[in-house]
Protein backbone atom coordinates (compact mmCIF):
# COMPACT_ATOMS: atom_id res chain seq x y z
CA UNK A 1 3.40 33.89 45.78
CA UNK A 2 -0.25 34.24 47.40
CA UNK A 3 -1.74 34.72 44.32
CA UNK A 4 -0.21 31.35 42.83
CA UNK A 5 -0.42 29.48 46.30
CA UNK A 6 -4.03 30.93 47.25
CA UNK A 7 -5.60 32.45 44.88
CA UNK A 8 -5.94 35.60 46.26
CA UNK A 9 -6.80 38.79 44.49
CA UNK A 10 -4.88 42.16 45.25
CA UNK A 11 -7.53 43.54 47.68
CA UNK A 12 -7.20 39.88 49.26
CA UNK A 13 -3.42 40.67 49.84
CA UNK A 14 -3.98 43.93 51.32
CA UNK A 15 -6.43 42.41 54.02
CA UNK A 16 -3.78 40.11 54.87
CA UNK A 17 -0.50 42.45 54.67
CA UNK A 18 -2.43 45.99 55.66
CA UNK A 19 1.30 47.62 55.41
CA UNK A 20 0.58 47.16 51.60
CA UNK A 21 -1.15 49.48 49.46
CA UNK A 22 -3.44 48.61 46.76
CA UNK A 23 -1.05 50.42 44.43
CA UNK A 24 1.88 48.15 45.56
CA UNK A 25 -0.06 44.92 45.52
CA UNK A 26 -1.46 46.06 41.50
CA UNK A 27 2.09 47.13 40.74
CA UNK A 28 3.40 43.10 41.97
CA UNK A 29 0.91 41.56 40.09
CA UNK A 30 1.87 43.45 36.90
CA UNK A 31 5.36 42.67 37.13
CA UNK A 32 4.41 39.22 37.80
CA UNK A 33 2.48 39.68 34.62
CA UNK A 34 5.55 41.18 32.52
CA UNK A 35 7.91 38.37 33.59
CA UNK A 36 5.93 35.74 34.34
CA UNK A 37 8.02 32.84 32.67
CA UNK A 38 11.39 34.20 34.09
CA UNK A 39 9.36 34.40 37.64
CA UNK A 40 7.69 30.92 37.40
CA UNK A 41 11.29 29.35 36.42
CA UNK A 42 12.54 30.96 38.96
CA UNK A 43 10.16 29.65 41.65
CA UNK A 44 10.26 26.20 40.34
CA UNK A 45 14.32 26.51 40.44
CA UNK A 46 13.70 27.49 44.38
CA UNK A 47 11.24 24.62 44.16
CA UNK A 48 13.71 22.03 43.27
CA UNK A 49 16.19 23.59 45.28
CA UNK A 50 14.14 23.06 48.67
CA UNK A 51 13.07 19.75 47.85
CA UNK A 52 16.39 18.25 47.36
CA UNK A 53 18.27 20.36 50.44
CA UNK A 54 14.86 17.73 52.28
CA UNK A 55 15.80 15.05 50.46
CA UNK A 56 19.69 15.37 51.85
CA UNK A 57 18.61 16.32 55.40
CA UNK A 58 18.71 14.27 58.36
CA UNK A 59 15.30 13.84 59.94
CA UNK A 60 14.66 16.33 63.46
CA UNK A 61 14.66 14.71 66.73
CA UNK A 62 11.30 15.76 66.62
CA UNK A 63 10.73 13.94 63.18
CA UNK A 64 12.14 10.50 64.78
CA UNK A 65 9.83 10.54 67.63
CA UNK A 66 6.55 11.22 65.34
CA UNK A 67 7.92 8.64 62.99
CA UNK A 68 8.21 6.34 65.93
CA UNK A 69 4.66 6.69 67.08
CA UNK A 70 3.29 6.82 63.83
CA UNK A 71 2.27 9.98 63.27
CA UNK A 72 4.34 11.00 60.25
């Protein structure tokens, strides 16, 4: 998912996640690679998924009081 999201190259992953090792970060990307349209459908299912449990939630206490001074 931080490849698609950011961009960011194996080496950039390890920086981020140093419990990774190059070999593990390589080995994602290639599955990613091998599957990629079963993994992207499956990420925009989750997509959808998230976007309509929003759509049916109530808005936060915290939500009501930005919306009330304008903020959101």
């Amino acid at each position: 998912m931080d490849y698609l999201a950011h961009g960011w190259s194996p080496d950039e992953m390890c920086r981020h996640y140093p419990h990774l090792t190059p070999a593990e970060t390589h080995a994602a990307m290639t599955y990613y690679y091998d599957h990629q349209a079963e993994n992207d459908a499956e990420i925009q299912a989750e997509l959808t998924e998230v976007r309509a449990a929003r759509a049916a939630a109530s808005p936060t206490p915290f939500m009501l009081r930005m919306q009330a001074k304008g903020i959101f």
